[in-house]
N, C-alpha and C. Protein backbone atom coordinates (compact mmCIF):
# COMPACT_ATOMS: atom_id res chain seq x y z
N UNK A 1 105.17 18.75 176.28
CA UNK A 1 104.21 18.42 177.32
C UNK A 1 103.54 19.71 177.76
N UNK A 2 102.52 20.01 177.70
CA UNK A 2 101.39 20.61 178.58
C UNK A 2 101.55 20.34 179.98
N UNK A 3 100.90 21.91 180.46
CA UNK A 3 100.25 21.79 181.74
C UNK A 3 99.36 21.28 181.93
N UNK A 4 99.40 20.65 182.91
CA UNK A 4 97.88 19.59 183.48
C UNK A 4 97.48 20.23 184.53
N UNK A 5 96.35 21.04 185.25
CA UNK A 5 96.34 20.93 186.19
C UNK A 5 96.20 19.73 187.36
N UNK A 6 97.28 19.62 188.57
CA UNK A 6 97.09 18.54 189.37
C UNK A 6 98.19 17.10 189.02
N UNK A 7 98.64 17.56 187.89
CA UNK A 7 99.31 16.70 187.41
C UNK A 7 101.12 16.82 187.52
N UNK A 8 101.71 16.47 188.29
CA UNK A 8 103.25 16.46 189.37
C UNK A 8 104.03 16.04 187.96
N UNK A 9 103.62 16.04 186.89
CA UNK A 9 104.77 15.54 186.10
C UNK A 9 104.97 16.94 185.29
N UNK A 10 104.12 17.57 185.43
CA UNK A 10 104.16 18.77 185.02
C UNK A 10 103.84 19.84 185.94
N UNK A 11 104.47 19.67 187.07
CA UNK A 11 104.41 21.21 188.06
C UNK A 11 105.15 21.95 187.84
N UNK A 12 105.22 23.13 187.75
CA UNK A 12 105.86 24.38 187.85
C UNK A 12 106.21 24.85 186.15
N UNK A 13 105.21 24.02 185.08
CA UNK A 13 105.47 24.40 184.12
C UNK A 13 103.73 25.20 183.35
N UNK A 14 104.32 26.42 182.83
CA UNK A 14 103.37 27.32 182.53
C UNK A 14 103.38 27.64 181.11
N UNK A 15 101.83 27.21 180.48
CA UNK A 15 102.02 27.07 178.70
C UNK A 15 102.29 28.73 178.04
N UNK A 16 102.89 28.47 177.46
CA UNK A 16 103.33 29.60 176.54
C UNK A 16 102.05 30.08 175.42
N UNK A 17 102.27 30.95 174.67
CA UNK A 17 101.72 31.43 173.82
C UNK A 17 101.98 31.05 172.43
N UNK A 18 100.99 31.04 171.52
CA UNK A 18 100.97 30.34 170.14
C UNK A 18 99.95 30.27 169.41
N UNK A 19 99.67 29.67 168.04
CA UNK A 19 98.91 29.04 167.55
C UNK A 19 98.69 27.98 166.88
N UNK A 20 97.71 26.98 166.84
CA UNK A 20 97.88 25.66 166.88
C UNK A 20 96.93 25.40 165.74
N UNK A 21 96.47 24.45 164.69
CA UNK A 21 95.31 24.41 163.91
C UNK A 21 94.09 24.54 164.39
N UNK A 22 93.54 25.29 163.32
CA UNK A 22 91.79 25.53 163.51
C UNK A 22 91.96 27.02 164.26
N UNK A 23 93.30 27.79 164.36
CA UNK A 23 93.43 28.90 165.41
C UNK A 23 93.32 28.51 166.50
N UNK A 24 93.41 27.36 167.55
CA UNK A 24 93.68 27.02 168.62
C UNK A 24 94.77 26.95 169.34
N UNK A 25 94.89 28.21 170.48
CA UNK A 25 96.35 28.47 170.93
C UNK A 25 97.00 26.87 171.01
N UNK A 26 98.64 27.17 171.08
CA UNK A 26 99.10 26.07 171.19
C UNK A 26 100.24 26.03 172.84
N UNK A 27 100.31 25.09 173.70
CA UNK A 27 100.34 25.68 174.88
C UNK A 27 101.97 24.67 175.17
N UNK A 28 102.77 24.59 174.62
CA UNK A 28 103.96 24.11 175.05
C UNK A 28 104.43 24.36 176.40
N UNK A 29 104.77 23.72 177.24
CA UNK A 29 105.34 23.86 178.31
C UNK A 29 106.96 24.68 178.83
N UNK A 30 106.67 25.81 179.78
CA UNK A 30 107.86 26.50 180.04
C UNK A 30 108.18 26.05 181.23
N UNK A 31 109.09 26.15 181.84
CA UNK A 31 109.58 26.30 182.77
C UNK A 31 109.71 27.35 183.87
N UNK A 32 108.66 27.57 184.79
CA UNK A 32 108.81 28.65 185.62
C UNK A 32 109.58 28.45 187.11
N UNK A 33 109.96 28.90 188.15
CA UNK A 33 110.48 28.81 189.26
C UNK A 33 110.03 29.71 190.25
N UNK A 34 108.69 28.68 191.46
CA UNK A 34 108.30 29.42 192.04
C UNK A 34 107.98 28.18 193.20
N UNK A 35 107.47 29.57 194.46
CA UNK A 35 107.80 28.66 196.15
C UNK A 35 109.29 27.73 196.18
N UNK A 36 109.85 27.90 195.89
CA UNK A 36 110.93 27.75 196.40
C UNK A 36 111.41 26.24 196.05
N UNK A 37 110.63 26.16 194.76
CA UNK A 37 111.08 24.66 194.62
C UNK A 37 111.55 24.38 193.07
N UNK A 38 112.00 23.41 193.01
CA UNK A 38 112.71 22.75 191.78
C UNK A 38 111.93 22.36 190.42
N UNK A 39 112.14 22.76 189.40
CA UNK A 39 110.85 22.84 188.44
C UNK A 39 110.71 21.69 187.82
N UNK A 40 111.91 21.15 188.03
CA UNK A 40 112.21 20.07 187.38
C UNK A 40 111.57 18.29 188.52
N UNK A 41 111.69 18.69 189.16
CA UNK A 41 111.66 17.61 190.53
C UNK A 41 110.57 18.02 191.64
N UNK A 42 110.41 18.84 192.08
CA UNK A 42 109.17 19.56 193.03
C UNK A 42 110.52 19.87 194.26
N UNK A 43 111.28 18.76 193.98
CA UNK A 43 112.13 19.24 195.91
C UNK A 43 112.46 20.74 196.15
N UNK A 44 112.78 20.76 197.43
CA UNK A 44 113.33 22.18 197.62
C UNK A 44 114.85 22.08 197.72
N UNK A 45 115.46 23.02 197.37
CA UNK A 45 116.90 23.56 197.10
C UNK A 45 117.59 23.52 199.00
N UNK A 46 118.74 22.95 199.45
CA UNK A 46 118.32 23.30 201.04
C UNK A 46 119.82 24.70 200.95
N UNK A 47 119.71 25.33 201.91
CA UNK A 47 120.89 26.05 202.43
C UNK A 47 121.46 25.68 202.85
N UNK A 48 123.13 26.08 202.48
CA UNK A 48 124.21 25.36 203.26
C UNK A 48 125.35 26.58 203.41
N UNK A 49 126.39 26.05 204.10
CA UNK A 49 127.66 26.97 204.13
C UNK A 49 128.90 26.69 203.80
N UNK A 50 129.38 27.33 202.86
CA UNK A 50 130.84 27.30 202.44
C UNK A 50 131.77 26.72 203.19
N UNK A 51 132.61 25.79 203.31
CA UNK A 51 133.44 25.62 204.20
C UNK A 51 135.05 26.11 203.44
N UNK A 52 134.89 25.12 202.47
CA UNK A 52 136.46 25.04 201.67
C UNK A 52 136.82 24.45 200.72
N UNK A 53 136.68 25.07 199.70
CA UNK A 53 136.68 25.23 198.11
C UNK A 53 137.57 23.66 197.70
N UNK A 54 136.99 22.76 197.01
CA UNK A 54 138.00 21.87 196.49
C UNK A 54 138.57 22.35 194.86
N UNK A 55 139.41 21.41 194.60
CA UNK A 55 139.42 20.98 193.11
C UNK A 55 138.43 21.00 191.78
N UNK A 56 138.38 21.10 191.16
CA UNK A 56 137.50 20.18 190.07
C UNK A 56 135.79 20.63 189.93
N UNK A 57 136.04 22.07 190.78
CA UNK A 57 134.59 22.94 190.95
C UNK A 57 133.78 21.97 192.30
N UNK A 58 134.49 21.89 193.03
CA UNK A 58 133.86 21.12 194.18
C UNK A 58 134.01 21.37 195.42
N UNK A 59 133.33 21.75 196.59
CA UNK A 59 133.01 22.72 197.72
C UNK A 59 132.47 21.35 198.81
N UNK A 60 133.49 22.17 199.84
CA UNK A 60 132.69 20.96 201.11
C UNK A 60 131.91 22.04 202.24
N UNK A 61 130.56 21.75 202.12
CA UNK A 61 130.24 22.55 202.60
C UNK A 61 129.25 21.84 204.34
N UNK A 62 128.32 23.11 204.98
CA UNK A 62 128.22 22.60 206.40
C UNK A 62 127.14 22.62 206.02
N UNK A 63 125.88 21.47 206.59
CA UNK A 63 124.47 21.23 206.29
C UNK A 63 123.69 21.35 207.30
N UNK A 64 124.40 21.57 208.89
CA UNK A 64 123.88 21.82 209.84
C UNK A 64 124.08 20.67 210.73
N UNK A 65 123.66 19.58 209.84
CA UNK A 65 123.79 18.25 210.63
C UNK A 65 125.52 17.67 210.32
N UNK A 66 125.98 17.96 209.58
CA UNK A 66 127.64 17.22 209.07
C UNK A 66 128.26 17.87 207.81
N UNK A 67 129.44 18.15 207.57
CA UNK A 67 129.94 18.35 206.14
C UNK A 67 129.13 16.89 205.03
N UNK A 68 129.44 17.84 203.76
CA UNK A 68 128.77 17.24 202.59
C UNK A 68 129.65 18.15 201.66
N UNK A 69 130.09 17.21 200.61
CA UNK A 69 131.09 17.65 199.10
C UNK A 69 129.69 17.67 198.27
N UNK A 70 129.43 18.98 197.36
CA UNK A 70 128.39 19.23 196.76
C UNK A 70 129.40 20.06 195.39
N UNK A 71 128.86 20.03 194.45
CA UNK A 71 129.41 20.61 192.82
C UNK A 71 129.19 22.45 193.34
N UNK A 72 129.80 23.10 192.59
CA UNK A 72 129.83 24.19 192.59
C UNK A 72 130.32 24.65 191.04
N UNK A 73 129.98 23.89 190.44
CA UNK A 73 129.99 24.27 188.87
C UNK A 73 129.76 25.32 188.03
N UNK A 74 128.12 25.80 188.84
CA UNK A 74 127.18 26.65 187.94
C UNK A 74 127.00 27.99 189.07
N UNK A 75 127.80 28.08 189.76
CA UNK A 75 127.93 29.07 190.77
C UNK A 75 128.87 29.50 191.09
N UNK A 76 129.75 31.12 191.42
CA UNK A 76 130.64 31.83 192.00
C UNK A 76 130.81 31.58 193.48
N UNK A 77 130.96 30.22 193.96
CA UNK A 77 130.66 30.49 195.92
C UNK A 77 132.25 30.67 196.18
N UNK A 78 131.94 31.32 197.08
CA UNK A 78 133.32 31.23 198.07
C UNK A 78 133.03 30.74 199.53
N UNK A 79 134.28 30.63 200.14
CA UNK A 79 133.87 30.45 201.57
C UNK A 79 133.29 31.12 202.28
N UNK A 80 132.54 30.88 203.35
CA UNK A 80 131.64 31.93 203.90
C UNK A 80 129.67 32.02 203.27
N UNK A 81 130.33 31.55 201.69
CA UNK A 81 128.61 32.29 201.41
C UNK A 81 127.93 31.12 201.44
N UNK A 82 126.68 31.14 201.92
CA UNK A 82 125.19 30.31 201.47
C UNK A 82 124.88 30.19 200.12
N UNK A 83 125.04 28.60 199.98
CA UNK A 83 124.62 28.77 199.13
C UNK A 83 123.42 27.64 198.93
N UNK A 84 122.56 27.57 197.80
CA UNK A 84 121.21 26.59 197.78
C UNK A 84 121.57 25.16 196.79
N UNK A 85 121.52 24.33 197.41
CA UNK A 85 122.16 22.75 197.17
C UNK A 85 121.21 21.90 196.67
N UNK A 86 120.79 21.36 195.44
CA UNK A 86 119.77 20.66 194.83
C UNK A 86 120.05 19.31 194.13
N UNK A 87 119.83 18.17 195.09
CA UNK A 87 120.69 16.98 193.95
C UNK A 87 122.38 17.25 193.95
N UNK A 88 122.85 17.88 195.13
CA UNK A 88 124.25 17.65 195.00
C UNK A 88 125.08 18.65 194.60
N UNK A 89 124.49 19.52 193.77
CA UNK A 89 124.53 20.57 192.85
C UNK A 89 124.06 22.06 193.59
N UNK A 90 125.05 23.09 193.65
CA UNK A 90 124.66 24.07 193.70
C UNK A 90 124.31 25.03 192.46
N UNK A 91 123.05 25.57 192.85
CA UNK A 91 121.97 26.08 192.47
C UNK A 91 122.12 28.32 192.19
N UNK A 92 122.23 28.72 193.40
CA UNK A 92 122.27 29.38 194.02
C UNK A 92 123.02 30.15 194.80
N UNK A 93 123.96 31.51 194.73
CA UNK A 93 124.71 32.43 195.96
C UNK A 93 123.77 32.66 196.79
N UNK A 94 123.01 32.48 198.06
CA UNK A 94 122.21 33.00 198.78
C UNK A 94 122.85 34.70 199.11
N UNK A 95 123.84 34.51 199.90
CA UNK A 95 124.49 35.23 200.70
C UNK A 95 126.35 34.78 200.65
N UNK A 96 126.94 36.57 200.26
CA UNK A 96 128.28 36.30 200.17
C UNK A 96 128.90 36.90 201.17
């Protein structure tokens, strides 16, 4: 998929470099990560706080408004640090 401009099915993706027949670049879609949002989805990532490490790569952490059990799979968090929560999934160490 191409960039479209204006087109949300393809935000935050930026065509690469190439060549295509007739010498016409060819513009495959990358993946960039910028304003603070999800490249995949448009949402934003929110901040949260460590509370206390579960099992099974799984963290209950504070959202401001209530605890929430979020994955900690693809991240080093410990208690204490911020970290950025996307779909359930942490993203992000903000702050350790």
């Amino acid at each position: 998929m191409t960039s479209v401009p204006g087109d949300e099915r393809t935000a935050g993706l930026v065509p690469a470099t190439g060549q295509g027949g007739a010498g016409r670049p060819v513009s495959p879609a990358v993946p960039q990560c910028h304003d603070g949002v999800c490249v995949t989805c448009s949402d934003t990532a929110v901040p949260v706080t460590v509370t206390r490490l579960l099992g099974d790569n799984l963290a209950v952490v504070d959202t401001g408004s209530g605890e929430e059990e979020v994955s900690v799979a693809f991240v080093p968090a410990q208690v204490g640090d911020t970290i950025l929560v996307h779909a359930g999934e942490a993203i992000a160490v903000v702050t350790s």
